[in-house]
N, C-alpha and C. Protein backbone atom coordinates (compact mmCIF):
# COMPACT_ATOMS: atom_id res chain seq x y z
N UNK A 1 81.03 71.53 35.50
CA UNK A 1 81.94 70.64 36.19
C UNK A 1 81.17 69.39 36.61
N UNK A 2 81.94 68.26 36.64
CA UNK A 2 80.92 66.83 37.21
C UNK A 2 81.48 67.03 38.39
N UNK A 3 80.51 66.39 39.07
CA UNK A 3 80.41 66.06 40.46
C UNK A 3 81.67 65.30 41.07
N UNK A 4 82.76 66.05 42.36
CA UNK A 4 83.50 65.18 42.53
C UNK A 4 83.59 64.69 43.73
N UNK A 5 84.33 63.68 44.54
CA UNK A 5 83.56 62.69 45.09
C UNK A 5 84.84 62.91 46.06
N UNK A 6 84.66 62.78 47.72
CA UNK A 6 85.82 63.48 48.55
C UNK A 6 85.86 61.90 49.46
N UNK A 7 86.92 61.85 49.79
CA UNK A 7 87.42 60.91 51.35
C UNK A 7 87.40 61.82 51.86
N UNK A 8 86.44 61.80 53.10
CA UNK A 8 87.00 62.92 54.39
C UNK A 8 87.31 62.29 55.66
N UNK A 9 88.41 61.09 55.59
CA UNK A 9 88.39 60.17 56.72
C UNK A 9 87.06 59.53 57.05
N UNK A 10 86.36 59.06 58.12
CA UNK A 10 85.31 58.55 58.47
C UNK A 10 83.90 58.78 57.21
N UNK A 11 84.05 59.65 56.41
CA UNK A 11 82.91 59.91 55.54
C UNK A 11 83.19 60.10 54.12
N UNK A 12 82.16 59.62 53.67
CA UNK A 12 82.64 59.57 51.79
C UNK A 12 81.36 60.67 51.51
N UNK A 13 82.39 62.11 50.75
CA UNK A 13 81.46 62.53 50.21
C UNK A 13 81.06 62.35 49.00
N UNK A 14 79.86 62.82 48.51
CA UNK A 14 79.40 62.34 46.90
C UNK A 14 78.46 63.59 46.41
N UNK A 15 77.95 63.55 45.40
CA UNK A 15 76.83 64.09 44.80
C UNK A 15 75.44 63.67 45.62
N UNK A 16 74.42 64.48 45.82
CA UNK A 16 73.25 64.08 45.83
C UNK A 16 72.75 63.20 44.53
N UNK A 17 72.10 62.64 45.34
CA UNK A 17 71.10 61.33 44.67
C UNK A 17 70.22 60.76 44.48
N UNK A 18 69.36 60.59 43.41
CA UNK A 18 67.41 60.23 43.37
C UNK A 18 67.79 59.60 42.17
N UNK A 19 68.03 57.88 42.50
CA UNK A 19 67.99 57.11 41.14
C UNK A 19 67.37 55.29 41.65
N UNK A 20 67.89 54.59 40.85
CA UNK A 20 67.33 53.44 41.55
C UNK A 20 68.38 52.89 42.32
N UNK A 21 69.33 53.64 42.38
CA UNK A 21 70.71 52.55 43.54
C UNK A 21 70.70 53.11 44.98
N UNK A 22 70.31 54.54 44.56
CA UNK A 22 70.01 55.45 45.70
C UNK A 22 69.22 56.68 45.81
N UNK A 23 68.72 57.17 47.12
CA UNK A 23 67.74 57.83 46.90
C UNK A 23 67.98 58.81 48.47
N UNK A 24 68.28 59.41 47.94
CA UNK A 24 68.58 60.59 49.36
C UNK A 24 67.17 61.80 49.40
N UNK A 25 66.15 61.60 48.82
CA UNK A 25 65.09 62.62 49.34
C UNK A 25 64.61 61.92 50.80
N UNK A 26 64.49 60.73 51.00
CA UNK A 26 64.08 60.52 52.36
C UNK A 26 64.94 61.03 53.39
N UNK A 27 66.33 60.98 53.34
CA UNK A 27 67.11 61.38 54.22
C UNK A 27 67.34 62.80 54.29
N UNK A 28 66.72 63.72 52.95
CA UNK A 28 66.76 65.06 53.20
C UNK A 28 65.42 65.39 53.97
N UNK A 29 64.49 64.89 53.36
CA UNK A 29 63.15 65.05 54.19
C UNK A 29 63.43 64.99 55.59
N UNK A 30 64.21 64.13 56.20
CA UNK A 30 64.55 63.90 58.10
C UNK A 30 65.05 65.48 57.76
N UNK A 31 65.68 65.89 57.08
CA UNK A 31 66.84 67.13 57.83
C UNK A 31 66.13 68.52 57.08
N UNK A 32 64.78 68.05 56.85
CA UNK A 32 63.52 69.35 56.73
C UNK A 32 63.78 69.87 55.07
N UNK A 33 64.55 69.23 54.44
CA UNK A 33 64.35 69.68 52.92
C UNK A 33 63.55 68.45 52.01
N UNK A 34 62.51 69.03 51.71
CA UNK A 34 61.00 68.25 51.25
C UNK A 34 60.74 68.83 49.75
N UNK A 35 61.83 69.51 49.04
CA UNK A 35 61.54 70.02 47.83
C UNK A 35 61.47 68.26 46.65
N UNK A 36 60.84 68.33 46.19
CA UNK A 36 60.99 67.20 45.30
C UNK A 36 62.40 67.13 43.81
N UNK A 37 62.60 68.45 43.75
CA UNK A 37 62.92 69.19 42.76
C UNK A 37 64.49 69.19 43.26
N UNK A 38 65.22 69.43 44.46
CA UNK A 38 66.53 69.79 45.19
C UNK A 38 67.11 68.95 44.33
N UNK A 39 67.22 67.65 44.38
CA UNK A 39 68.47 66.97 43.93
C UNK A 39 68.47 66.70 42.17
N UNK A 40 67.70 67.39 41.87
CA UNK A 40 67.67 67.68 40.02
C UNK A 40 68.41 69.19 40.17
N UNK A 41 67.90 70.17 41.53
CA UNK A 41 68.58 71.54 40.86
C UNK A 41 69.96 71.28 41.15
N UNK A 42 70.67 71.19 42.88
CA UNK A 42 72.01 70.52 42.87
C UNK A 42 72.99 70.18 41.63
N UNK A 43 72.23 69.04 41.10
CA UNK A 43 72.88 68.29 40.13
C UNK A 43 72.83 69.07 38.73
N UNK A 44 72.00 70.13 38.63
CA UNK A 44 71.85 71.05 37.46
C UNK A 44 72.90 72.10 38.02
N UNK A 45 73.01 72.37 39.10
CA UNK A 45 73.78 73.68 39.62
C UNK A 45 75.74 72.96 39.44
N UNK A 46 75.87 71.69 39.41
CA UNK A 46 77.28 71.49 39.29
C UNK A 46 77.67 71.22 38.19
N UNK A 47 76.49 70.86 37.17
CA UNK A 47 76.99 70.97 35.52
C UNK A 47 77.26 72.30 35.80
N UNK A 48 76.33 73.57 35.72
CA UNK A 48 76.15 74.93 35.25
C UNK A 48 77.42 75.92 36.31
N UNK A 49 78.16 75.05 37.30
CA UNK A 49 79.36 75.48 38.12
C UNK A 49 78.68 76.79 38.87
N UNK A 50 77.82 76.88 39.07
CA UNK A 50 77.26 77.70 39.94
C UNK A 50 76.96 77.47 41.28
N UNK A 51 76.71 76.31 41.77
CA UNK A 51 77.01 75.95 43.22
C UNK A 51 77.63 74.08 43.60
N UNK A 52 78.09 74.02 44.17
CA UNK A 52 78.56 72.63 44.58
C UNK A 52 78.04 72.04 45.82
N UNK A 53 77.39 70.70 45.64
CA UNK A 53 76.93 69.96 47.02
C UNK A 53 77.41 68.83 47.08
N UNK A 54 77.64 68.46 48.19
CA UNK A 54 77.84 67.29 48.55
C UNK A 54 77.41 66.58 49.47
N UNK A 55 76.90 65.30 49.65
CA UNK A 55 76.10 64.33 50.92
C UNK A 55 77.26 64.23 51.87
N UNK A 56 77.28 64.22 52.70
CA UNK A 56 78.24 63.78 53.65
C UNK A 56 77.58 62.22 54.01
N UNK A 57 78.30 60.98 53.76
CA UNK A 57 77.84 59.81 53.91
C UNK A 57 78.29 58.70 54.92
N UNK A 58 77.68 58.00 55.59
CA UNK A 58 78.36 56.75 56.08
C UNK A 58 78.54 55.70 55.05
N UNK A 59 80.07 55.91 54.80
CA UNK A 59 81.18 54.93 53.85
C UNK A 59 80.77 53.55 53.65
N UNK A 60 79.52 52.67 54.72
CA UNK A 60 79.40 51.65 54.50
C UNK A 60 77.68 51.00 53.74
N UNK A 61 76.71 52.16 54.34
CA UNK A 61 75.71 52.34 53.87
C UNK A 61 75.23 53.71 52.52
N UNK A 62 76.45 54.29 52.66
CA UNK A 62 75.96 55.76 51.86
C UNK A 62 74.96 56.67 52.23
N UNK A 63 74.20 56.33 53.05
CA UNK A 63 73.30 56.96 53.98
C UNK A 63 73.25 58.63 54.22
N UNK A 64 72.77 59.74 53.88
CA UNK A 64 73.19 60.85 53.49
C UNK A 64 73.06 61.43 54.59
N UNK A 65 73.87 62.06 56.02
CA UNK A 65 73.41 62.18 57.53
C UNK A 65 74.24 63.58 57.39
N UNK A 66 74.64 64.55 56.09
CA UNK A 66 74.64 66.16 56.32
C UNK A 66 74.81 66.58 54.85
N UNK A 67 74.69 67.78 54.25
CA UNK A 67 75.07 67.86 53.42
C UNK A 67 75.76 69.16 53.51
N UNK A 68 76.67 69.32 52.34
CA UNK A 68 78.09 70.75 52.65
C UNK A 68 77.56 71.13 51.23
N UNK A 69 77.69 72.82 51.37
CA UNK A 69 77.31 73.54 49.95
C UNK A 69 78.00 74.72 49.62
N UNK A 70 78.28 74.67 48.59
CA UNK A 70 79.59 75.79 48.49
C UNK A 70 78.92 76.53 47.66
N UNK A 71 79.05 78.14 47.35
CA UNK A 71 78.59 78.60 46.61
C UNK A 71 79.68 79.86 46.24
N UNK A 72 80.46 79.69 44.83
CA UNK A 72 81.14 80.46 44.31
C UNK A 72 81.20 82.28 44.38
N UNK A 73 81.54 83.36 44.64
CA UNK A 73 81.35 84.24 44.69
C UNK A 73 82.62 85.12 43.77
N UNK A 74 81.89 86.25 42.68
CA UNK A 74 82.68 86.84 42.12
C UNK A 74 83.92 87.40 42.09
N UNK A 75 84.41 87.58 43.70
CA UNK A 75 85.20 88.48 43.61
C UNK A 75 86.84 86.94 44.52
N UNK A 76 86.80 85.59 43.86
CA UNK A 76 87.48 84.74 44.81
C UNK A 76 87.09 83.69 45.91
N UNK A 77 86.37 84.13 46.25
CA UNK A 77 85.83 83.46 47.67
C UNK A 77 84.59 82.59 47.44
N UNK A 78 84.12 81.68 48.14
CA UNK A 78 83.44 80.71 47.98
C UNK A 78 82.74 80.71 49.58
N UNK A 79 82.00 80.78 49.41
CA UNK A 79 80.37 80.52 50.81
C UNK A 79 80.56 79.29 50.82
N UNK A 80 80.97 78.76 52.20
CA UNK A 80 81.07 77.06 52.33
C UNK A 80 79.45 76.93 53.52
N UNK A 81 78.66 75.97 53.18
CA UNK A 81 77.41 76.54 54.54
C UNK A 81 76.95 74.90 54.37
N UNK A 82 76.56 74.70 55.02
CA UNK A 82 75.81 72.74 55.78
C UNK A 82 75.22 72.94 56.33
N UNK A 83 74.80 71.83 56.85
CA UNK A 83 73.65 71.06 57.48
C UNK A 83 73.28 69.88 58.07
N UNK A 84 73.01 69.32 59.00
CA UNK A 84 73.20 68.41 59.56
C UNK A 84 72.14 67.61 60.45
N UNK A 85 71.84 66.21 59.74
CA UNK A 85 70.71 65.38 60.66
C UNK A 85 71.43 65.49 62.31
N UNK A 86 70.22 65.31 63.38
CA UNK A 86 70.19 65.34 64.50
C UNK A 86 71.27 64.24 64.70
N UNK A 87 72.38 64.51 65.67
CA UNK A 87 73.78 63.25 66.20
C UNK A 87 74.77 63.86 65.13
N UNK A 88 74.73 63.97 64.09
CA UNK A 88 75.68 64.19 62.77
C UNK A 88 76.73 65.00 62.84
N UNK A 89 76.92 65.75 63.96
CA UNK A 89 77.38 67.43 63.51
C UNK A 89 79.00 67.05 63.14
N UNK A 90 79.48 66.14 64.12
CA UNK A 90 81.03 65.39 63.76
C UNK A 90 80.88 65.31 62.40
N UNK A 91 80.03 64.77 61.28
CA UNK A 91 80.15 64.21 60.40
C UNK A 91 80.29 65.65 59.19
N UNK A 92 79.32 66.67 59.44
CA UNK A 92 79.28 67.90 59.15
C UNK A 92 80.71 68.45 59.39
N UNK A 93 81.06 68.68 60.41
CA UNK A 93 82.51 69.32 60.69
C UNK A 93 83.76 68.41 60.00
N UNK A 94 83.64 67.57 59.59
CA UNK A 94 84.63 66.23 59.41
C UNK A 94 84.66 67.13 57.57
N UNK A 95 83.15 66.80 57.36
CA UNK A 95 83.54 66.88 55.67
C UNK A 95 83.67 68.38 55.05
N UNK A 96 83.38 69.11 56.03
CA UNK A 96 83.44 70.70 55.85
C UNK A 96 84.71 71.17 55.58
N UNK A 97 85.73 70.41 56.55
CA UNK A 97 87.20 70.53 56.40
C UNK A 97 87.72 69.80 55.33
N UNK A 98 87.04 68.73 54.68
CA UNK A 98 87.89 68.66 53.85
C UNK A 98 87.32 69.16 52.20
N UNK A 99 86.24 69.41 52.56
CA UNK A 99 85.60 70.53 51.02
C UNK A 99 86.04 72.02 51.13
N UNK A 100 86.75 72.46 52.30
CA UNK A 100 87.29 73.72 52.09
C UNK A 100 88.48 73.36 51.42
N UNK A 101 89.18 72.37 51.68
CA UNK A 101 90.77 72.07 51.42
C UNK A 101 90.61 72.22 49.91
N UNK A 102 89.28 71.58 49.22
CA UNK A 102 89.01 71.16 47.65
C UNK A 102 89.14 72.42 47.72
N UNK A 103 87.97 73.34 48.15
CA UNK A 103 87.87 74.72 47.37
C UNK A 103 89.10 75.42 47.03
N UNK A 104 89.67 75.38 47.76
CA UNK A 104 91.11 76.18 48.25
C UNK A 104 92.01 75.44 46.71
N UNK A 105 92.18 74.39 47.28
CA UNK A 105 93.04 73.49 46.01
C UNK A 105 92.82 73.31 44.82
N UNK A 106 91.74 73.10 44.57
CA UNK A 106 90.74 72.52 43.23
C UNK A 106 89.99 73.54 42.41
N UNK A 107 89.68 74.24 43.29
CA UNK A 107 88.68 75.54 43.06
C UNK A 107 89.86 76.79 43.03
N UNK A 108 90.65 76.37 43.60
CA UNK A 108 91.02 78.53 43.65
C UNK A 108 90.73 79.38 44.06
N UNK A 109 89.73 79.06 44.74
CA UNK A 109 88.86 80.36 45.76
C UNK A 109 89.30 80.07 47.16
N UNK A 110 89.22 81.33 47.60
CA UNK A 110 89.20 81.61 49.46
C UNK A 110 87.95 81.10 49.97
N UNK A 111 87.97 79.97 50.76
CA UNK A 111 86.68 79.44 51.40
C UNK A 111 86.38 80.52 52.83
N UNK A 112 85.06 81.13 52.73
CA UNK A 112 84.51 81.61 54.41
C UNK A 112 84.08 80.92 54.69
C-alpha cells in the first residue's frame, strides 16, 4: 500500500521522511528514536502492508511533533500505539482519532 496522507483538523498527517525537502530523523531523535534505519523500515513496512506510520505534523512547517503506528493483526483488529514530543500530546490525541476512523474505514479492521 502507498503511504496515505490524513487532515486531522489542526494537523496534517503524512509518511515519515529522510529526503532533501525533508528530514524527520532530527525530530525523531528529540522523541528518543536515534535508529538511522526507522524511516527506510516504516516506509518498507507500508509498501510490504505490514505496519502503517504516520508523522503527526504542524500543517505550516511539517515539523514532525508525534508519530501514530498501526499495526495490523490476524484475526481483524489493528494495534493503534504513538508517541509524542514533550507539549504535543493534543497533537497525538488529535491524529490518533482520526487514523482510527482510516483504520475502521479504509482498512476494515477493529482499531484497539
Amino acid at each position: 500500500m502507498e503511504p496515505v496522507e490524513i487532515n486531522a483538523g489542526s494537523w496534517y498527517l503524512r509518511a515519515l521522511r529522510a529526503d532533501d525537502r525533508i528530514d524527520d530523523r532530527p525530530a525523531l531523535a528529540a522523541g528518543g528514536i536515534d535508529d538511522p534505519g526507522y524511516v527506510a523500515r516504516r516506509t518498507r513496512e507500508w509498501a510490504e502492508s505490514t505496519r502503517y506510520s504516520w508523522a503527526v505534523c504542524e500543517p505550516t512547517t511539517a515539523e514532525l511533533v508525534a508519530e501514530i503506528v498501526v499495526t495490523p493483526n490476524p484475526d481483524g483488529t489493528a494495534e493503534v500505539s504513538g508517541w509524542a514530543r514533550e507539549g504535543h500530546g493534543a497533537a497525538l490525541d488529535s491524529g490518533q482519532t482520526a487514523v482510527r476512523r482510516f483504520v475502521a474505514g479504509a482498512l476494515g479492521l477493529q482499531p484497539l
